[in-house]
C-alpha atoms as a PDB file:
ATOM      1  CA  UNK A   1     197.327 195.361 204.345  1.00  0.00           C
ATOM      2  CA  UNK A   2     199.332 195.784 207.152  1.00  0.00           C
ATOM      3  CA  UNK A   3     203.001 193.461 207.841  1.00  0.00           C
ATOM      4  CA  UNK A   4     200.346 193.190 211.960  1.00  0.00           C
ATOM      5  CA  UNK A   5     197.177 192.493 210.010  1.00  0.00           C
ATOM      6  CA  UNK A   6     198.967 189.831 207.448  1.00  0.00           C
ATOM      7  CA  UNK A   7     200.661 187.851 210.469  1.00  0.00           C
ATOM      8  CA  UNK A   8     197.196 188.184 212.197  1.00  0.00           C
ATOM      9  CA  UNK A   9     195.687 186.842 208.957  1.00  0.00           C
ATOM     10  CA  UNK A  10     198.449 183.595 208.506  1.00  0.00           C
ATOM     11  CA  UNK A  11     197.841 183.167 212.301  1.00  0.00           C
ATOM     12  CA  UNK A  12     194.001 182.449 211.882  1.00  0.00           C
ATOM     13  CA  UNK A  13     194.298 180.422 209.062  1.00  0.00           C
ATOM     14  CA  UNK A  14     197.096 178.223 210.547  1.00  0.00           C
ATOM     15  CA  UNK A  15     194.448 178.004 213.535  1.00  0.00           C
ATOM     16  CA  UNK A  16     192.020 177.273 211.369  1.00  0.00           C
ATOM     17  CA  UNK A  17     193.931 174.263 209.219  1.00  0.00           C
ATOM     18  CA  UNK A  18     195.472 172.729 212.599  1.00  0.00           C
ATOM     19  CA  UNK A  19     191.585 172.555 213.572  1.00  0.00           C
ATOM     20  CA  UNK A  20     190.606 170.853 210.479  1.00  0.00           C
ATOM     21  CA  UNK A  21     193.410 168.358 210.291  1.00  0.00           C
ATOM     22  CA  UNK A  22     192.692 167.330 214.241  1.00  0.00           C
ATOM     23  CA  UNK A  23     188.883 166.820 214.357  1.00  0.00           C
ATOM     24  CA  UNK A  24     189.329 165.052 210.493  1.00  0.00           C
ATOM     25  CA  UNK A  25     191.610 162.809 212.086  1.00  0.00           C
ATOM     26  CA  UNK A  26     189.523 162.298 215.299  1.00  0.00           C
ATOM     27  CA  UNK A  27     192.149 163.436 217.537  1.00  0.00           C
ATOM     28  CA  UNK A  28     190.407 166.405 218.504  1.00  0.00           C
ATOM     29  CA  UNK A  29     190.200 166.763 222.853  1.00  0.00           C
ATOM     30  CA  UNK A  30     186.931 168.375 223.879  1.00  0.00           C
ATOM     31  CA  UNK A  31     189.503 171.789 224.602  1.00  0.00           C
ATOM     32  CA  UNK A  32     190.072 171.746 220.696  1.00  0.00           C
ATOM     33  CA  UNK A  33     186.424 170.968 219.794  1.00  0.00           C
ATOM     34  CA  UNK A  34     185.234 173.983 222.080  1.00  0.00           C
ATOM     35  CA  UNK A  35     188.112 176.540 220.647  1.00  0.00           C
ATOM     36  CA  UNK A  36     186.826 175.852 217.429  1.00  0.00           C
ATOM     37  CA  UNK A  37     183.577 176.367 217.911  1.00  0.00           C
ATOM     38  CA  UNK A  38     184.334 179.007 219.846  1.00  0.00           C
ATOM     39  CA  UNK A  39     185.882 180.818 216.591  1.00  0.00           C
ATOM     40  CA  UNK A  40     182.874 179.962 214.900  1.00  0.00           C
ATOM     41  CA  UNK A  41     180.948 181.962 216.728  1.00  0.00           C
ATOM     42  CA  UNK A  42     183.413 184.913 217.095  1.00  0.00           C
ATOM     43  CA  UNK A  43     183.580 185.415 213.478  1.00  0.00           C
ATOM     44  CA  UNK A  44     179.587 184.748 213.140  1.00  0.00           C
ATOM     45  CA  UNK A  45     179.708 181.300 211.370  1.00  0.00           C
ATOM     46  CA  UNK A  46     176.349 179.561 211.848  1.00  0.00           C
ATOM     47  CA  UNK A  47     174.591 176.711 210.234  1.00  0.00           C
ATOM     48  CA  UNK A  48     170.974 175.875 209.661  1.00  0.00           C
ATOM     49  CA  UNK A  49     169.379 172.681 210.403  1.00  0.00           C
ATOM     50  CA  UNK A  50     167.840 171.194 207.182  1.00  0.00           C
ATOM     51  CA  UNK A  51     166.922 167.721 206.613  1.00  0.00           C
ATOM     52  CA  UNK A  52     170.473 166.939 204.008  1.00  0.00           C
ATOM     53  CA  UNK A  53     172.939 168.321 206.136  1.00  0.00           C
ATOM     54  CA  UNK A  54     174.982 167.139 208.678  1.00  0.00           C
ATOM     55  CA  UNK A  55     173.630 169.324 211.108  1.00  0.00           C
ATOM     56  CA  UNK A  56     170.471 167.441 211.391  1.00  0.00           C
ATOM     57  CA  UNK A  57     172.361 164.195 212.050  1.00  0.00           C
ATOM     58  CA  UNK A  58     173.858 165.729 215.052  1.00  0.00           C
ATOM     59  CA  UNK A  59     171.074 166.918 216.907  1.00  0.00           C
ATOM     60  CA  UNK A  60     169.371 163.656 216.339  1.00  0.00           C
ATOM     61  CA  UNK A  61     172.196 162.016 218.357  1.00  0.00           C
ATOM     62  CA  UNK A  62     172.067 164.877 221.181  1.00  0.00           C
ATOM     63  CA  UNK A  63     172.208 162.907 224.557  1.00  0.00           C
ATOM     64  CA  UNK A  64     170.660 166.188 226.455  1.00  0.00           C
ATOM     65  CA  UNK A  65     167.130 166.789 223.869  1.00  0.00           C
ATOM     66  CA  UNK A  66     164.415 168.075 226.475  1.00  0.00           C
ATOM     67  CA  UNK A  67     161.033 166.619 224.523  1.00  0.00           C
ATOM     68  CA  UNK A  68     159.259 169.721 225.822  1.00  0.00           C
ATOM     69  CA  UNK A  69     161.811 171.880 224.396  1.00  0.00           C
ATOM     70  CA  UNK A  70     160.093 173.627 221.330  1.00  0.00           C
ATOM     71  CA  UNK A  71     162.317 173.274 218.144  1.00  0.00           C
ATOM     72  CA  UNK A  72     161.878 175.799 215.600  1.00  0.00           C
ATOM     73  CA  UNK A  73     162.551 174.067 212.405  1.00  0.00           C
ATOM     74  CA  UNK A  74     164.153 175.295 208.801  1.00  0.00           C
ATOM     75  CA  UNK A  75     162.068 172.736 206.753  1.00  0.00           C
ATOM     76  CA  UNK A  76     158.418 171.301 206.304  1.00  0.00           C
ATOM     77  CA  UNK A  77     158.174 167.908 207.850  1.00  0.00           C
END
């Protein structure tokens, strides 16, 4: 590996811990909630709803669900 693609590497991963340690401590502004997701998505991180995870509790608590809105679920209700 590269000295570029090892700094690159430490860079993302101190990104990644300074994430953690701010939405685990609830100190997370809606600018640091968004950049995270945002890396999410740019390295193709998704999740799946299912009824045990904690991705089910938080569309449950969604202030903007649209009860016409058709949901396509993971699981058998």
């Amino acid at each position: 590996m590269s000295d570029k693609s090892l700094k690159l590497n430490n860079l993302q991963d101190i990104l990644i811990d300074e994430f953690i340690h701010r939405i685990k401590s609830g100190n997370a502004t809606p600018s640091d909630l968004n950049a995270a997701r945002q890396m999410l998505k740019d390295n193709n991180i998704s999740a799946t709803v299912t009824n045990d995870n904690p991705m089910n509790d938080l569309v449950k608590i969604l202030p903007f669900r649209d009860e016409t809105d058709q949901v396509k679920k993971a699981y058998n209700e």
